[in-house]
C-alpha atoms as a PDB file:
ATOM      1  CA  UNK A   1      90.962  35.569   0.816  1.00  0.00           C
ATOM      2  CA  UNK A   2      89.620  34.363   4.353  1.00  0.00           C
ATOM      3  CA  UNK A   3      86.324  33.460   5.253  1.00  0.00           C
ATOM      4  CA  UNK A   4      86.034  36.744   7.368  1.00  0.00           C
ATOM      5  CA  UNK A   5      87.193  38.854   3.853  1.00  0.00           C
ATOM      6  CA  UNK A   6      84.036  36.947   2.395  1.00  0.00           C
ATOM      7  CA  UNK A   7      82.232  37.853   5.755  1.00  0.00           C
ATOM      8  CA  UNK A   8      82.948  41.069   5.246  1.00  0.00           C
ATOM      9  CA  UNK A   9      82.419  41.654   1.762  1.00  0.00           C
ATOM     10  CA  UNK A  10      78.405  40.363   2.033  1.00  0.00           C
ATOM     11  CA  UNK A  11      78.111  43.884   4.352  1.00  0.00           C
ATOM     12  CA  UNK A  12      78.112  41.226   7.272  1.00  0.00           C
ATOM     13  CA  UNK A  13      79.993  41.762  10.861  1.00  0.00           C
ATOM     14  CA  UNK A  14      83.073  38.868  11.359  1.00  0.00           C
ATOM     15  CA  UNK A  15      82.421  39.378  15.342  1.00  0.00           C
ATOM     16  CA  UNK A  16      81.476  36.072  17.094  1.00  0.00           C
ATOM     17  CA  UNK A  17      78.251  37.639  18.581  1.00  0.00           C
ATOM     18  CA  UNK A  18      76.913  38.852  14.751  1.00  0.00           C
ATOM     19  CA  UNK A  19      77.645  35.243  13.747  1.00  0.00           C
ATOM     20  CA  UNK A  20      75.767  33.343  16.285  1.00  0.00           C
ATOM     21  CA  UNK A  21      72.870  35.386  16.029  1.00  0.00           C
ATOM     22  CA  UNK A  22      72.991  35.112  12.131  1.00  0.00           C
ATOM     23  CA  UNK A  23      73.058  30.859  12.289  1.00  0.00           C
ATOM     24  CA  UNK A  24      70.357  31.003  15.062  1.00  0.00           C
ATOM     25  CA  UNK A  25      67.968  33.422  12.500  1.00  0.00           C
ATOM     26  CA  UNK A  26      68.743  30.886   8.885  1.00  0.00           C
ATOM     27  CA  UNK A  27      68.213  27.750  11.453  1.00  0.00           C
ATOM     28  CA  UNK A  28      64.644  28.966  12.731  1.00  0.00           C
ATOM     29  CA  UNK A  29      63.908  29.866   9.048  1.00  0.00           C
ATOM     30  CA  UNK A  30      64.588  26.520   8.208  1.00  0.00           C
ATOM     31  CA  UNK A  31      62.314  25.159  10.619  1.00  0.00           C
ATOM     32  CA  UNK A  32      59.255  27.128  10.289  1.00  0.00           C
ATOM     33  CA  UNK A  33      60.334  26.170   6.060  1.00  0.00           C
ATOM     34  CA  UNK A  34      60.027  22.324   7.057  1.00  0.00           C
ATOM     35  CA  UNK A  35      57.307  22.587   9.455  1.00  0.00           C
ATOM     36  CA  UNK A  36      55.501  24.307   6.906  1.00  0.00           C
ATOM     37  CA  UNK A  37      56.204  21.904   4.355  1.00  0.00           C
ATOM     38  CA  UNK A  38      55.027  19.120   6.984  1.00  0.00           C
ATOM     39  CA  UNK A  39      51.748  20.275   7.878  1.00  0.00           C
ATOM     40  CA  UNK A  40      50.958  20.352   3.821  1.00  0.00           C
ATOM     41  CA  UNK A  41      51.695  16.980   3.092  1.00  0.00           C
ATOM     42  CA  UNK A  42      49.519  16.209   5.926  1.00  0.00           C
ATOM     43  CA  UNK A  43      46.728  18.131   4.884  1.00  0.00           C
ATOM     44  CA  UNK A  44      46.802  17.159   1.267  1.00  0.00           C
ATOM     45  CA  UNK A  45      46.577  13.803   1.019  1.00  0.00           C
ATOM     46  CA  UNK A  46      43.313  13.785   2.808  1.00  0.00           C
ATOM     47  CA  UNK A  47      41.846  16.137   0.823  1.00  0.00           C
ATOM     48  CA  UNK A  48      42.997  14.618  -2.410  1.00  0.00           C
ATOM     49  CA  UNK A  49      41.755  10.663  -1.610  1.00  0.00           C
ATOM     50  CA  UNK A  50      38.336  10.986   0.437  1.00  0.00           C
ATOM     51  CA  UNK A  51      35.994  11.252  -2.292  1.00  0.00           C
ATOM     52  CA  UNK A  52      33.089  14.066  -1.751  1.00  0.00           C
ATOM     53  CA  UNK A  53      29.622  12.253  -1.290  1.00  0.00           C
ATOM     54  CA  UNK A  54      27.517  13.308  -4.028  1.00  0.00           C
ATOM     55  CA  UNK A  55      25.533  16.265  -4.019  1.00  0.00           C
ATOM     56  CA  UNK A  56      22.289  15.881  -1.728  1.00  0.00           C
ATOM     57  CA  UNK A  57      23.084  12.607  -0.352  1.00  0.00           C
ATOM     58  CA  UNK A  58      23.138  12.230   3.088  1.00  0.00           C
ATOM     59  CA  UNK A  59      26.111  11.896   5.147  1.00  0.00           C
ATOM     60  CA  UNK A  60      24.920   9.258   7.265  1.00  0.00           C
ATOM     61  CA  UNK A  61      22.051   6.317   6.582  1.00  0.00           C
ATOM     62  CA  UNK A  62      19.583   7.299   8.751  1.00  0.00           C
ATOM     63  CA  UNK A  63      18.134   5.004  11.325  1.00  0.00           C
ATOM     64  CA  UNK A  64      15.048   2.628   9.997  1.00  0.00           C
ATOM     65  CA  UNK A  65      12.767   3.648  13.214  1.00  0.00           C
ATOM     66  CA  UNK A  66       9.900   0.789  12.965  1.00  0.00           C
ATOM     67  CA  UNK A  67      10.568  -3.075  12.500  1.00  0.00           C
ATOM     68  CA  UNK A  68       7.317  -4.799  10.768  1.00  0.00           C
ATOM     69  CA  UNK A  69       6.851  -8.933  10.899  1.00  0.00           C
ATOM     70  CA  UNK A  70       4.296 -10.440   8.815  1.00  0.00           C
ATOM     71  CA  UNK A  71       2.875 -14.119   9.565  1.00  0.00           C
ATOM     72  CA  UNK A  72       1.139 -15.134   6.499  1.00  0.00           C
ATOM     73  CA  UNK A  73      -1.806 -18.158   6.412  1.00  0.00           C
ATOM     74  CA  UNK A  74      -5.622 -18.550   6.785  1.00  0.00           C
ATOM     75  CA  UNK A  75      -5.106 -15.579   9.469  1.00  0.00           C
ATOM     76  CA  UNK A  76      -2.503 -12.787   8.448  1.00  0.00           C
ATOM     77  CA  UNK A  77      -0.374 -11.977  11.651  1.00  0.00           C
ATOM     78  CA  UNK A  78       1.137  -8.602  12.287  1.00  0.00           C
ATOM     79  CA  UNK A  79       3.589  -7.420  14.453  1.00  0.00           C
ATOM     80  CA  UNK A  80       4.969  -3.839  14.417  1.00  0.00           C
ATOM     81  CA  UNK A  81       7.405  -1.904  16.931  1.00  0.00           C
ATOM     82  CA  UNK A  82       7.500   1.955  15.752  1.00  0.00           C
ATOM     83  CA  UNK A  83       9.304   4.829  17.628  1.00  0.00           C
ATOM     84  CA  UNK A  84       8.236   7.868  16.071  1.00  0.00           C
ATOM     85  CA  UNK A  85       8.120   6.503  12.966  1.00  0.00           C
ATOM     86  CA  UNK A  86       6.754   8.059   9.492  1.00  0.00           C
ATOM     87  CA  UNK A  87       3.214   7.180   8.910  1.00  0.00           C
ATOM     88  CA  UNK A  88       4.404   6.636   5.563  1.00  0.00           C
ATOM     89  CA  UNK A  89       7.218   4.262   5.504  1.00  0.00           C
ATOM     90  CA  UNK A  90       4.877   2.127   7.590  1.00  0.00           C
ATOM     91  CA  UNK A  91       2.532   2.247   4.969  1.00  0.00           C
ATOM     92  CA  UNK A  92       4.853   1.268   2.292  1.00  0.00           C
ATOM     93  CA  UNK A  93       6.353  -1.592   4.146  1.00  0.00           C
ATOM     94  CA  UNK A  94       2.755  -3.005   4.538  1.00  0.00           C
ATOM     95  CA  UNK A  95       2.252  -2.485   1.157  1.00  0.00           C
ATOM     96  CA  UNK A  96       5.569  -4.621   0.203  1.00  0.00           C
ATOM     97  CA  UNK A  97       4.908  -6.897   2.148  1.00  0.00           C
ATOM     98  CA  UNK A  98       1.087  -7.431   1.829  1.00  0.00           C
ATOM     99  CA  UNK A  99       1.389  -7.261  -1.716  1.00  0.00           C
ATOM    100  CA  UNK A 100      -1.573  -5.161  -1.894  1.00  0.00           C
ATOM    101  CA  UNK A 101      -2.262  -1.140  -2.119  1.00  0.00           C
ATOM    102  CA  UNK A 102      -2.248   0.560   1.383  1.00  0.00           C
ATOM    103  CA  UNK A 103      -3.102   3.966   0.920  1.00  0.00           C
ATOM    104  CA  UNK A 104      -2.900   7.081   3.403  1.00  0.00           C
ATOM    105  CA  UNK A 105      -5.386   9.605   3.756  1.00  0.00           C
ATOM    106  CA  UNK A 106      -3.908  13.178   3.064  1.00  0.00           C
ATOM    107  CA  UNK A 107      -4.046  14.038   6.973  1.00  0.00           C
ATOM    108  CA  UNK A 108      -1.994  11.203   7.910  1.00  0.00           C
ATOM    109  CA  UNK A 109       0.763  11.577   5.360  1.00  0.00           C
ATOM    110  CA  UNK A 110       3.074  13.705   7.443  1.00  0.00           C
ATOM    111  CA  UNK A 111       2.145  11.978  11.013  1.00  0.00           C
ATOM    112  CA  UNK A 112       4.667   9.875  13.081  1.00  0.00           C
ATOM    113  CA  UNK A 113       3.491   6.608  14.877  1.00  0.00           C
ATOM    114  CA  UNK A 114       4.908   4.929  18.031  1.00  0.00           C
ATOM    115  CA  UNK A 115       3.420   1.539  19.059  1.00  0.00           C
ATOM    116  CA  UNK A 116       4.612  -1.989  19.898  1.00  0.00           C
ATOM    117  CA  UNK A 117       2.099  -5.066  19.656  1.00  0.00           C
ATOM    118  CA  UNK A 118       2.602  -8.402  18.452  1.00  0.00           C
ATOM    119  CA  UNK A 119       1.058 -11.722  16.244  1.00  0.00           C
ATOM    120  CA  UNK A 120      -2.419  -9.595  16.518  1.00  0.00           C
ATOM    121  CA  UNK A 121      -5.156 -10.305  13.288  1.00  0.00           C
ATOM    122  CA  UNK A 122      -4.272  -7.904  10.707  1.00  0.00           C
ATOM    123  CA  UNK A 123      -7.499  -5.912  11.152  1.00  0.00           C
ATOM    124  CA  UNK A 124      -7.160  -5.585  14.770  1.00  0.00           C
ATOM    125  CA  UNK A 125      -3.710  -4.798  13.874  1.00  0.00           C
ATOM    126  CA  UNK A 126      -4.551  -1.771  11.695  1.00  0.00           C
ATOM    127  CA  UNK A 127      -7.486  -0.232  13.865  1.00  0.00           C
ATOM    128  CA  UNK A 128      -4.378   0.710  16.317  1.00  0.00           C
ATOM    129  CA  UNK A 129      -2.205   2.433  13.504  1.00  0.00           C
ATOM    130  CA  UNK A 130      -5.195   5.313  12.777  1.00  0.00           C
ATOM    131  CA  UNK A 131      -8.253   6.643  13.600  1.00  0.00           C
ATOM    132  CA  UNK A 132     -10.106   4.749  10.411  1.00  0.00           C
ATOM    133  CA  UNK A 133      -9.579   2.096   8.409  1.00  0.00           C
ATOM    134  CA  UNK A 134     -10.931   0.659   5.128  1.00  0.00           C
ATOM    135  CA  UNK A 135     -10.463  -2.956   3.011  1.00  0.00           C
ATOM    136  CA  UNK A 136     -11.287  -3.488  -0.136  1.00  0.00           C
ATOM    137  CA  UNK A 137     -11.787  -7.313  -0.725  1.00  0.00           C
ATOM    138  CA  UNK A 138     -12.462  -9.592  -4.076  1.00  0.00           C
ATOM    139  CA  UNK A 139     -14.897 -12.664  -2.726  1.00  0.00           C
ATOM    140  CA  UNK A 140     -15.398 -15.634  -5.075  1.00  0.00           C
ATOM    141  CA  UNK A 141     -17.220 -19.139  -3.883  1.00  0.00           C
ATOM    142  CA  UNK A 142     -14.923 -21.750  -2.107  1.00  0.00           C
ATOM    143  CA  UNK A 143     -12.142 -18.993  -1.695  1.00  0.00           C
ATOM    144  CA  UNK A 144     -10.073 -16.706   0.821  1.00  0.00           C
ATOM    145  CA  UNK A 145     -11.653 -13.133   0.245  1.00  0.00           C
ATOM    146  CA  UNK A 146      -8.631 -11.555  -1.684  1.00  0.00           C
ATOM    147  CA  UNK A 147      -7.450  -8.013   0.020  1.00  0.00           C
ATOM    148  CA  UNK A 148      -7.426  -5.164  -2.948  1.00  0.00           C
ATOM    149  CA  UNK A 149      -6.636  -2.348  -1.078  1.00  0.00           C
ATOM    150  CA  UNK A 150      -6.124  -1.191   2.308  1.00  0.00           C
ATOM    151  CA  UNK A 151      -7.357   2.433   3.263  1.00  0.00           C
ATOM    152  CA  UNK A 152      -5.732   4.390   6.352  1.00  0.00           C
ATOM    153  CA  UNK A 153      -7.040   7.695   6.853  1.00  0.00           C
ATOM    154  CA  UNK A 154      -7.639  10.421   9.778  1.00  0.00           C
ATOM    155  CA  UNK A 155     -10.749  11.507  11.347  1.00  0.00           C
ATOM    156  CA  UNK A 156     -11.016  14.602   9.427  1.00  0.00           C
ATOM    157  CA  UNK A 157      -9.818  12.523   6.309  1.00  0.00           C
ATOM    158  CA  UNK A 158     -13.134  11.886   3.060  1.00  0.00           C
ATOM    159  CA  UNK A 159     -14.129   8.917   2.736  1.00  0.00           C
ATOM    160  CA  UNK A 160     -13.096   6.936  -0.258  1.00  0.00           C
ATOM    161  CA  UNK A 161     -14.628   7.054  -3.690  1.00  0.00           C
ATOM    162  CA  UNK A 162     -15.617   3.214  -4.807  1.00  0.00           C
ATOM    163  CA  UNK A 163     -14.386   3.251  -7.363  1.00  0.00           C
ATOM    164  CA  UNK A 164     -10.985   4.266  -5.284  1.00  0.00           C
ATOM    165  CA  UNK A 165      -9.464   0.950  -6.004  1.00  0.00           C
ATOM    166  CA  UNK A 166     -12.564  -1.505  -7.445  1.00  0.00           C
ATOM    167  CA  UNK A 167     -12.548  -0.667 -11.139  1.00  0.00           C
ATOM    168  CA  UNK A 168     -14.646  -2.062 -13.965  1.00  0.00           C
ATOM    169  CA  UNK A 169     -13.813  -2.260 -17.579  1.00  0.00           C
ATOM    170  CA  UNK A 170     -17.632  -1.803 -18.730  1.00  0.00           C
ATOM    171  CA  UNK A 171     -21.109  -1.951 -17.135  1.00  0.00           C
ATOM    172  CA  UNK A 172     -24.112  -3.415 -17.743  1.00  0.00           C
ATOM    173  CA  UNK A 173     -27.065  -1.975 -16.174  1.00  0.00           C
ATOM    174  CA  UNK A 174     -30.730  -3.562 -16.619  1.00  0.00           C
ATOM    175  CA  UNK A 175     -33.971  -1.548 -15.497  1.00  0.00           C
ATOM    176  CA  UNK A 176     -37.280  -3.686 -15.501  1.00  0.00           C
ATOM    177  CA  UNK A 177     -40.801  -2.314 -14.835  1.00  0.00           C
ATOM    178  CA  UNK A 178     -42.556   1.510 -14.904  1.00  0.00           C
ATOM    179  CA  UNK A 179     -41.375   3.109 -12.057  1.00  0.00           C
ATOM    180  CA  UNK A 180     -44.129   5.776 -12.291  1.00  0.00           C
ATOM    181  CA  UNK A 181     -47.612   4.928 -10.126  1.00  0.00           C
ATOM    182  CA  UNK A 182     -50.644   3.334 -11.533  1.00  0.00           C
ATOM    183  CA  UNK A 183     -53.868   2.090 -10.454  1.00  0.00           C
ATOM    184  CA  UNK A 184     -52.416  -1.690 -11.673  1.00  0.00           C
ATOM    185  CA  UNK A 185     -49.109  -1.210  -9.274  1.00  0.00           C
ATOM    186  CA  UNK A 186     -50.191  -3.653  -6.540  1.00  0.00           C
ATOM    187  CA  UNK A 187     -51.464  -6.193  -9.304  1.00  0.00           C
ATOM    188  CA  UNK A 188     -48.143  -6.126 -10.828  1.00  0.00           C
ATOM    189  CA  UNK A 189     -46.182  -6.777  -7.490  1.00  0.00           C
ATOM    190  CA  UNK A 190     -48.286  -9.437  -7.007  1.00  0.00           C
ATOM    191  CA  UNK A 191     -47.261 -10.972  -9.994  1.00  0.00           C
ATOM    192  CA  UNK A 192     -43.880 -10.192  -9.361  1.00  0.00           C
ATOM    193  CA  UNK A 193     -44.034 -12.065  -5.970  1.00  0.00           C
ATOM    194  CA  UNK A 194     -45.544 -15.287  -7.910  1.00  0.00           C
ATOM    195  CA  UNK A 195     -42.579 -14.677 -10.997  1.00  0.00           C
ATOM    196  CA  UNK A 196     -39.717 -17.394 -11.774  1.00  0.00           C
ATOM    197  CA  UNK A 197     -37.284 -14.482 -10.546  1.00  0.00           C
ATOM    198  CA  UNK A 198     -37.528 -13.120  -7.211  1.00  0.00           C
ATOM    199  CA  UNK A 199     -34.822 -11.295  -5.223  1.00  0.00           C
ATOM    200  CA  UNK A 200     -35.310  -9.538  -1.856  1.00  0.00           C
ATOM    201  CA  UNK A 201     -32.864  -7.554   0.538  1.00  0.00           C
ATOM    202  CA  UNK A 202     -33.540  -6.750   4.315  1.00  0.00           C
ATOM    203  CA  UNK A 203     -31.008  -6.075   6.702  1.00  0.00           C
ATOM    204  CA  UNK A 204     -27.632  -7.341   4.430  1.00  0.00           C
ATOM    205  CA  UNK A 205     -29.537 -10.118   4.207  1.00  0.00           C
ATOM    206  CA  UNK A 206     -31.011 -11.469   0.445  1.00  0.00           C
ATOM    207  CA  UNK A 207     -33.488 -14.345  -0.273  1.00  0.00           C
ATOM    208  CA  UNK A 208     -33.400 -15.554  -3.524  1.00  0.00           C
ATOM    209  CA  UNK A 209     -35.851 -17.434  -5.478  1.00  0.00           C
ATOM    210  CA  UNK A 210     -34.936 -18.351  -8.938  1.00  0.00           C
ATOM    211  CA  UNK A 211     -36.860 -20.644 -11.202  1.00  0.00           C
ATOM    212  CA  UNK A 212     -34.245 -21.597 -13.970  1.00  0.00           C
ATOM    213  CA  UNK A 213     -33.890 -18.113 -14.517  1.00  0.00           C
ATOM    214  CA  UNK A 214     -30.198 -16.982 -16.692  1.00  0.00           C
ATOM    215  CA  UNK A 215     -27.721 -16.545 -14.365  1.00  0.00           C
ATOM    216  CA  UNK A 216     -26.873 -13.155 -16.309  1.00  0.00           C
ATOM    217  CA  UNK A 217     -30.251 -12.109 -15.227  1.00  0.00           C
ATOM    218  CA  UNK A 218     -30.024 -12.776 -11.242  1.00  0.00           C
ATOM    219  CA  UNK A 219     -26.779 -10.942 -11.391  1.00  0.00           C
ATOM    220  CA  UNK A 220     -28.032  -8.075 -13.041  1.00  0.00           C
ATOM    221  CA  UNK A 221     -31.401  -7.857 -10.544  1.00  0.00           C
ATOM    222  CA  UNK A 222     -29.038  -8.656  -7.577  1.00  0.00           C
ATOM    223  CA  UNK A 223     -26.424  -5.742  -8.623  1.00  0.00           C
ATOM    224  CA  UNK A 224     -29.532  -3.201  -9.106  1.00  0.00           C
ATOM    225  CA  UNK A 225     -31.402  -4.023  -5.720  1.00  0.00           C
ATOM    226  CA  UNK A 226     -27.987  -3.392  -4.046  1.00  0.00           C
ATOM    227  CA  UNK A 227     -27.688  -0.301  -5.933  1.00  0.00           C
ATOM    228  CA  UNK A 228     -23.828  -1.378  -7.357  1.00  0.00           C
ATOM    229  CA  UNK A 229     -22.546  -1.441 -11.052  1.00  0.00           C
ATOM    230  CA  UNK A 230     -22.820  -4.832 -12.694  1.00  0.00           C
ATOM    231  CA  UNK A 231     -19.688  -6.301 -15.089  1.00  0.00           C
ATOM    232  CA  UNK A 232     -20.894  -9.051 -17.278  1.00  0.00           C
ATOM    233  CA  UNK A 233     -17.975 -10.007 -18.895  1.00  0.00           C
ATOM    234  CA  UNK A 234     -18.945 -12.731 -20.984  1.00  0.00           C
ATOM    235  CA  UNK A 235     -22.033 -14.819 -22.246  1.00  0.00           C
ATOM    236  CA  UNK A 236     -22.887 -17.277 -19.599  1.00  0.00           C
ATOM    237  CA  UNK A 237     -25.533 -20.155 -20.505  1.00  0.00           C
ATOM    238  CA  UNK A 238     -25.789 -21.015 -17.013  1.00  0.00           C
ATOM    239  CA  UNK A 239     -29.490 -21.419 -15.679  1.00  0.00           C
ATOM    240  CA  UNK A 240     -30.221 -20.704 -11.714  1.00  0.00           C
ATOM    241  CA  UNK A 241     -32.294 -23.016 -10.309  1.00  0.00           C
ATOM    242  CA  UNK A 242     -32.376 -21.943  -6.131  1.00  0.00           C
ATOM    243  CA  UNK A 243     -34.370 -20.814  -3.248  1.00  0.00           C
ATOM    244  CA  UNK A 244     -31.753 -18.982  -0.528  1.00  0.00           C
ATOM    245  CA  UNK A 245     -33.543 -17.072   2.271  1.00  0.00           C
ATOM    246  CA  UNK A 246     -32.510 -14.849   4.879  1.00  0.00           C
ATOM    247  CA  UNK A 247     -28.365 -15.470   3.904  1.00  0.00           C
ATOM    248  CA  UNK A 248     -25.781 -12.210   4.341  1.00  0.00           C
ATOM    249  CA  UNK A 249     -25.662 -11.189   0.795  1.00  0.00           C
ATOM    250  CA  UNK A 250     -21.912 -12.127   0.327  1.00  0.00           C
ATOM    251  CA  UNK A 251     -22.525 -15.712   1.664  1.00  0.00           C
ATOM    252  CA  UNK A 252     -25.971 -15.308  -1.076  1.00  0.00           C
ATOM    253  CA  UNK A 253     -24.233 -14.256  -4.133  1.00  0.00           C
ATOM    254  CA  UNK A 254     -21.150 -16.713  -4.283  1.00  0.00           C
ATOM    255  CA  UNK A 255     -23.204 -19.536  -3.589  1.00  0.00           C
ATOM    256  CA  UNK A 256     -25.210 -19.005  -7.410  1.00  0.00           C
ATOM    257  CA  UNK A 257     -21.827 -19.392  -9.213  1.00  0.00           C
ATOM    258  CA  UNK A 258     -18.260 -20.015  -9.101  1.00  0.00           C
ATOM    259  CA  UNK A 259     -17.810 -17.305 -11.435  1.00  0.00           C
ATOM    260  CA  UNK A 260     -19.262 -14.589  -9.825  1.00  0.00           C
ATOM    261  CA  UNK A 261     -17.291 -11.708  -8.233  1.00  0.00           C
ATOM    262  CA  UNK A 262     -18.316  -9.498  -5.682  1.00  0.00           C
ATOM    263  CA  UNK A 263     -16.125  -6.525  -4.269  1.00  0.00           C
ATOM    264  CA  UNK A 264     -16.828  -5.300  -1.026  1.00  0.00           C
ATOM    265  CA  UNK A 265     -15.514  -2.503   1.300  1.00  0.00           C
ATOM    266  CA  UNK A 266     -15.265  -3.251   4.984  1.00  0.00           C
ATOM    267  CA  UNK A 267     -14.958  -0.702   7.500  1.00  0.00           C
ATOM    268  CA  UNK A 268     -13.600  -1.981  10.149  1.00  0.00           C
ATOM    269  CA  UNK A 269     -14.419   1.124  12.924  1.00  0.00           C
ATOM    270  CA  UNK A 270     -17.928   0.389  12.129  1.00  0.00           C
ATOM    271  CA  UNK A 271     -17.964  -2.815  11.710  1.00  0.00           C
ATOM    272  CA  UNK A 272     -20.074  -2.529   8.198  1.00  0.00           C
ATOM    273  CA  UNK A 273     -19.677  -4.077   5.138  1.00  0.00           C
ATOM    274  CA  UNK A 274     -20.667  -2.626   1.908  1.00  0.00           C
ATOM    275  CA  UNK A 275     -21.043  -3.940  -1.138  1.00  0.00           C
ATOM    276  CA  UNK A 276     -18.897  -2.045  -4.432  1.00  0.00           C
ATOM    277  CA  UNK A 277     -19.527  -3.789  -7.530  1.00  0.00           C
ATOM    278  CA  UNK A 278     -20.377  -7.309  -9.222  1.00  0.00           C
ATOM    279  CA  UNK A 279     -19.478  -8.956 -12.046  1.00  0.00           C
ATOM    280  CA  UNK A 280     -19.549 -12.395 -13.678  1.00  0.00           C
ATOM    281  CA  UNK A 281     -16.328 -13.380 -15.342  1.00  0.00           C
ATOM    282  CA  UNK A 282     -15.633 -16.527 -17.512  1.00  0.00           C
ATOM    283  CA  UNK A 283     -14.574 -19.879 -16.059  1.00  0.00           C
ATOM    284  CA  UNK A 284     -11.384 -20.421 -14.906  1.00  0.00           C
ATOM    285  CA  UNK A 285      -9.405 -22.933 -17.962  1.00  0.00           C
ATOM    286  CA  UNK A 286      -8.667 -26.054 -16.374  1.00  0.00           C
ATOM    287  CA  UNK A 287      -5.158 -26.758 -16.880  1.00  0.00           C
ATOM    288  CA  UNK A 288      -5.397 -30.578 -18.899  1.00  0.00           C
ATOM    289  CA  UNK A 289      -2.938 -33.568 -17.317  1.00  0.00           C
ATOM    290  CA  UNK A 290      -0.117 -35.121 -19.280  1.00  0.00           C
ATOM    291  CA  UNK A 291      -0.647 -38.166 -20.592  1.00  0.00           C
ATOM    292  CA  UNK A 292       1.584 -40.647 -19.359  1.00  0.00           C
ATOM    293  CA  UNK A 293       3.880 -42.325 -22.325  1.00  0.00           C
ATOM    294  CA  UNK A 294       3.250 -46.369 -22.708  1.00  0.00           C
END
């Protein structure tokens, strides 16, 4: 049998012109068949070995828009360059970095910042980040005040409570004297002007006169005239034996003891200092030298 028979037999023309067009058709199937073929192994492998990021997770790290420097010493230096940056990444980067609480007021939460300054004092620093700002500080005798907390809030933004971020484990709380009127008032503030214990307030300024009066006791009179809670956190035998006139109060108070405390909130828009709470705390264990071996 001939190839043409076999031709034949499949139902096929053996003319030269049905053949040619016959090998053309099977040799474009067989490309389209390859191309095809090509174009999946392509696309496969891609699909197959880039891992998919996980679910929520951004595709790209987004851009940190603020850079913060911090010069510590006697005199904290800040320097900040922000371009429309969150309000509260700033705040948390101070707060790192500080190593205290910085806290933003509810309207300044969602705001964005964009400022550039440089080495400026860290409360001239923060008066150009809001509207208002707030500092809680620890003062002890002999001592850097110690920051607390650090408040950053809006105009339209409450003001802190005080007990925001000062907080007292108990409170002690002495009332001397009848507060009601009697015809013996005036004799009795006489005597109290002549008494081993007198403490006076004008102005954020105290004078102090104290006759070997308990220590315990000035704090507790101090702490009422100023109208603050008073934290006596242990039994102190000291005696007070001091006349201080005219002095700010915080300068007043810290001189009387080394273990006294007295938390204050400064406000630096207006410039005012007010006192938060006062306690006396026990005396800092001195830490004993080896003895050298003979």
């Amino acid at each position: 049998m001939s190839h043409q028979n076999a031709f034949a037999v499949g139902g096929w023309s053996t003319g030269p012109s049905s053949r040619s067009l016959y090998l053309r058709g099977v040799l474009f199937a067989l490309l389209i068949s390859i191309a095809g073929g090509f174009l999946r192994v392509d696309a496969n492998p891609q699909a197959q070995n880039s891992p998919a990021p996980p679910q929520g997770a951004s595709r790209t790290t987004p851009k940190k828009r603020h850079k913060l420097r911090i010069t510590k010493g006697e005199i904290i230096g800040i320097s900040l360059k922000a371009e429309k940056a969150k309000m509260s990444e700033i705040a948390a980067d101070l707060s790192k970095r500080l190593g205290t609480k910085v806290i933003l007021g509810s309207n300044m939460a969602k705001e964005t910042l964009t400022v550039e300054f440089y080495d400026l004092p860290l409360e001239a620093a923060l008066r150009l980040l809001v509207h208002r700002v707030y500092i809680d500080y620890e003062i002890k005798g002999n001592a850097q005040p110690v920051m607390l907390g650090i408040f950053l809030l809006a105009r339209e933004d409450p003001d802190p409570a005080a007990n925001a971020v000062v907080q007292g484990s108990s409170q002690a709380m002495m009332i001397e004297g009848n507060t009601e009127d009697t015809e013996d008032t005036a004799e009795k503030e006489e005597e109290a002007d002549n008494g081993p214990l007198q403490v006076e307030l004008e102005d954020n300024q105290l004078t102090i006169k104290s006759k070997k009066q308990p220590l315990i006791a000035v704090v507790l009179t101090i702490a009422e005239l100023l109208g603050v809670p008073a934290e006596i956190k242990y039994e102190s035998i000291e005696m007070v034996d001091t006349e201080i006139k005219d002095i700010p109060f915080e300068d007043a108070i810290t001189r009387l003891s080394p273990n006294i405390r007295l938390y204050v909130r400064a406000d630096l828009t207006s410039s005012k200092r007010t006192p938060l709470r006062l306690a006396l705390v026990p005396p800092v264990a001195k830490v004993s030298e080896p003895v050298a071996s003979q």
